[in-house]
Protein backbone atom coordinates (compact mmCIF):
# COMPACT_ATOMS: atom_id res chain seq x y z
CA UNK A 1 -3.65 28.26 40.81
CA UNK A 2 -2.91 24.64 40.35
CA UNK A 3 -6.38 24.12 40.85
CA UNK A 4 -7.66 25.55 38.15
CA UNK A 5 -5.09 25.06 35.72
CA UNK A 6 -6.16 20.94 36.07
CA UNK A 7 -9.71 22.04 35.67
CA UNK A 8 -9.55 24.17 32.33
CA UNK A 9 -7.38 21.16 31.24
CA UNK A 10 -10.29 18.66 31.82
CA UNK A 11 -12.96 21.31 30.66
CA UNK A 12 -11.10 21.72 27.32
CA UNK A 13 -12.63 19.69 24.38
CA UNK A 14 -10.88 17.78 22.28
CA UNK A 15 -11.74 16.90 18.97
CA UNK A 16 -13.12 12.96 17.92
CA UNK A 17 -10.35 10.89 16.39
CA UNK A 18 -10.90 10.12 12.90
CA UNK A 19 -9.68 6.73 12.45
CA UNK A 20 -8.45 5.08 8.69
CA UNK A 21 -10.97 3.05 6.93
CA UNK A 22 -10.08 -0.34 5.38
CA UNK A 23 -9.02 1.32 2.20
CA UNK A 24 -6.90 4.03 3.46
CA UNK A 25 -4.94 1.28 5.61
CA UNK A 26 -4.81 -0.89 2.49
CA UNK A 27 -3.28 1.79 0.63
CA UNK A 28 -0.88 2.78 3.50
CA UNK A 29 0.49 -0.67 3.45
CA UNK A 30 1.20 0.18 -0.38
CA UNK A 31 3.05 3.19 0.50
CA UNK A 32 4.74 1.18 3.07
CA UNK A 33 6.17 -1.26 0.37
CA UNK A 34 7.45 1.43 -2.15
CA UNK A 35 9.42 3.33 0.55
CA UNK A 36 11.18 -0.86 1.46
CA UNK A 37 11.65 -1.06 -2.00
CA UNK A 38 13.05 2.48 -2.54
CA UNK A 39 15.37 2.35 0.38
CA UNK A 40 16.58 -1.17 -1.04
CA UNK A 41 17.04 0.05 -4.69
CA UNK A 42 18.86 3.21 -3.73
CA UNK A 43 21.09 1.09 -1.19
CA UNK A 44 21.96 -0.78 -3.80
CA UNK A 45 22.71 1.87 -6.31
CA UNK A 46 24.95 3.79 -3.53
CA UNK A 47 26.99 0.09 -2.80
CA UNK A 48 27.27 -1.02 -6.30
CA UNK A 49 27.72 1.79 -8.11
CA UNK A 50 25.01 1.11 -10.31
CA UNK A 51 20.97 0.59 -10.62
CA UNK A 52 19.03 -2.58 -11.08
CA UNK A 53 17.65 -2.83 -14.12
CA UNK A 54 14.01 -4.72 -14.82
CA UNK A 55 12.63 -4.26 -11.90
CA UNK A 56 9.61 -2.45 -13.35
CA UNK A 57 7.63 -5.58 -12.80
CA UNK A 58 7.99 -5.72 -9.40
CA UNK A 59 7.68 -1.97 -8.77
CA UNK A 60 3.77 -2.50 -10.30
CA UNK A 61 3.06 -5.18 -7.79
CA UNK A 62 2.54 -3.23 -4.77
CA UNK A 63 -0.11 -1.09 -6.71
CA UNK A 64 -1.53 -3.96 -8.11
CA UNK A 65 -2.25 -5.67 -5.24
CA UNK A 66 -3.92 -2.36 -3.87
CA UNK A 67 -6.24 -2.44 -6.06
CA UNK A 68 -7.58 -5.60 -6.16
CA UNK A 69 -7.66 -5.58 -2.14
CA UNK A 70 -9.35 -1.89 -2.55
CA UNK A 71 -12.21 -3.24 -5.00
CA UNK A 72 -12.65 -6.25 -2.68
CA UNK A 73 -13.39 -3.55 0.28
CA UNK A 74 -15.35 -0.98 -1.46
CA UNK A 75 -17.74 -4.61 -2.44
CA UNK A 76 -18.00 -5.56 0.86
CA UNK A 77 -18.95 -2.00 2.70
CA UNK A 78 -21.46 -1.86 -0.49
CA UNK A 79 -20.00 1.38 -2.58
CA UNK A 80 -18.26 -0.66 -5.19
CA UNK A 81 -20.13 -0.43 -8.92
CA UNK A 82 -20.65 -3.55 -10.70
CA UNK A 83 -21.62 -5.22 -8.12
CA UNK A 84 -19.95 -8.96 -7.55
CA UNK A 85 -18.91 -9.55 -11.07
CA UNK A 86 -16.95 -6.42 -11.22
CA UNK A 87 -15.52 -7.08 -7.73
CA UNK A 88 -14.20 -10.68 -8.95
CA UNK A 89 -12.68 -9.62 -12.33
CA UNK A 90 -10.95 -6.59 -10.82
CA UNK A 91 -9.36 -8.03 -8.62
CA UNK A 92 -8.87 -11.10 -9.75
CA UNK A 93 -7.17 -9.50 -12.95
CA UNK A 94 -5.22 -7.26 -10.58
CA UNK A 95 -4.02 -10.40 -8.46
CA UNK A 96 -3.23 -12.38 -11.51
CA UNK A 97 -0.88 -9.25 -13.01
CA UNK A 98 0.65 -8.83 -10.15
CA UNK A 99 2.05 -12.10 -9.62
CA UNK A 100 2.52 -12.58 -13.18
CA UNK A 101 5.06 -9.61 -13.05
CA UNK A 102 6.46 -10.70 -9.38
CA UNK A 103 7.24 -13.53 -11.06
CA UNK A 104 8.94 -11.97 -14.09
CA UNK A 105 11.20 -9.77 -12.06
CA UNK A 106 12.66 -11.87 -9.52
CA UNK A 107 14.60 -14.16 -11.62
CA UNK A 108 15.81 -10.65 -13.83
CA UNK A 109 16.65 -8.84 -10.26
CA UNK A 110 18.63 -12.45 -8.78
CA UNK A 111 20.39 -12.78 -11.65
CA UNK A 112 22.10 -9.16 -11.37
CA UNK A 113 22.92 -9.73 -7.62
């Protein structure tokens, strides 16, 4: 009985693994970030007794940076519109915002620490 219990398990197909593209990792990585940052803002809140405040700037960032990383993908596998000039000024604007606001928050954030 053994016997045959080994062979149905070898004879039994299993179905191909579908494996992330670029952009679904890239935007995994994002959701990776937001839960760090949630976990840090609400274990904060819970030890302080209260929230941090101006950290909008920095909660943008992650999504930003998503974005500009996503349009520099979809140019390179060859389904992003606009071709090269698009791919530049998306993502360079999103790259530029995104510090620009990384910057902004951090000094608001350290100085309520």
């Amino acid at each position: 009985m053994a016997i045959n219990d080994e062979k149905d398990l070898k004879e039994t197909e299993h179905p191909p693994v579908k494996w992330a593209t670029p952009v679904q990792r890239v935007w995994a990585w994002v959701g990776v970030a937001y839960m760090v940052i949630l976990v840090l803002l609400s274990t904060f809140a819970l030890a302080h007794g209260a929230y941090l405040r101006g950290i909008s700037g920095a909660m943008l960032s992650p999504a930003l940076f998503g974005l500009g990383a996503t349009a520099i993908l979809r140019y390179r596998q060859g389904t992003g519109r606009g071709g090269l000039p698009a791919c530049i000024l998306i993502s360079g604007a999103s790259f530029v915002l995104a510090v620009g606001n990384l910057i902004e928050a951090i000094p608001t954030v350290l100085g309520q620490l």
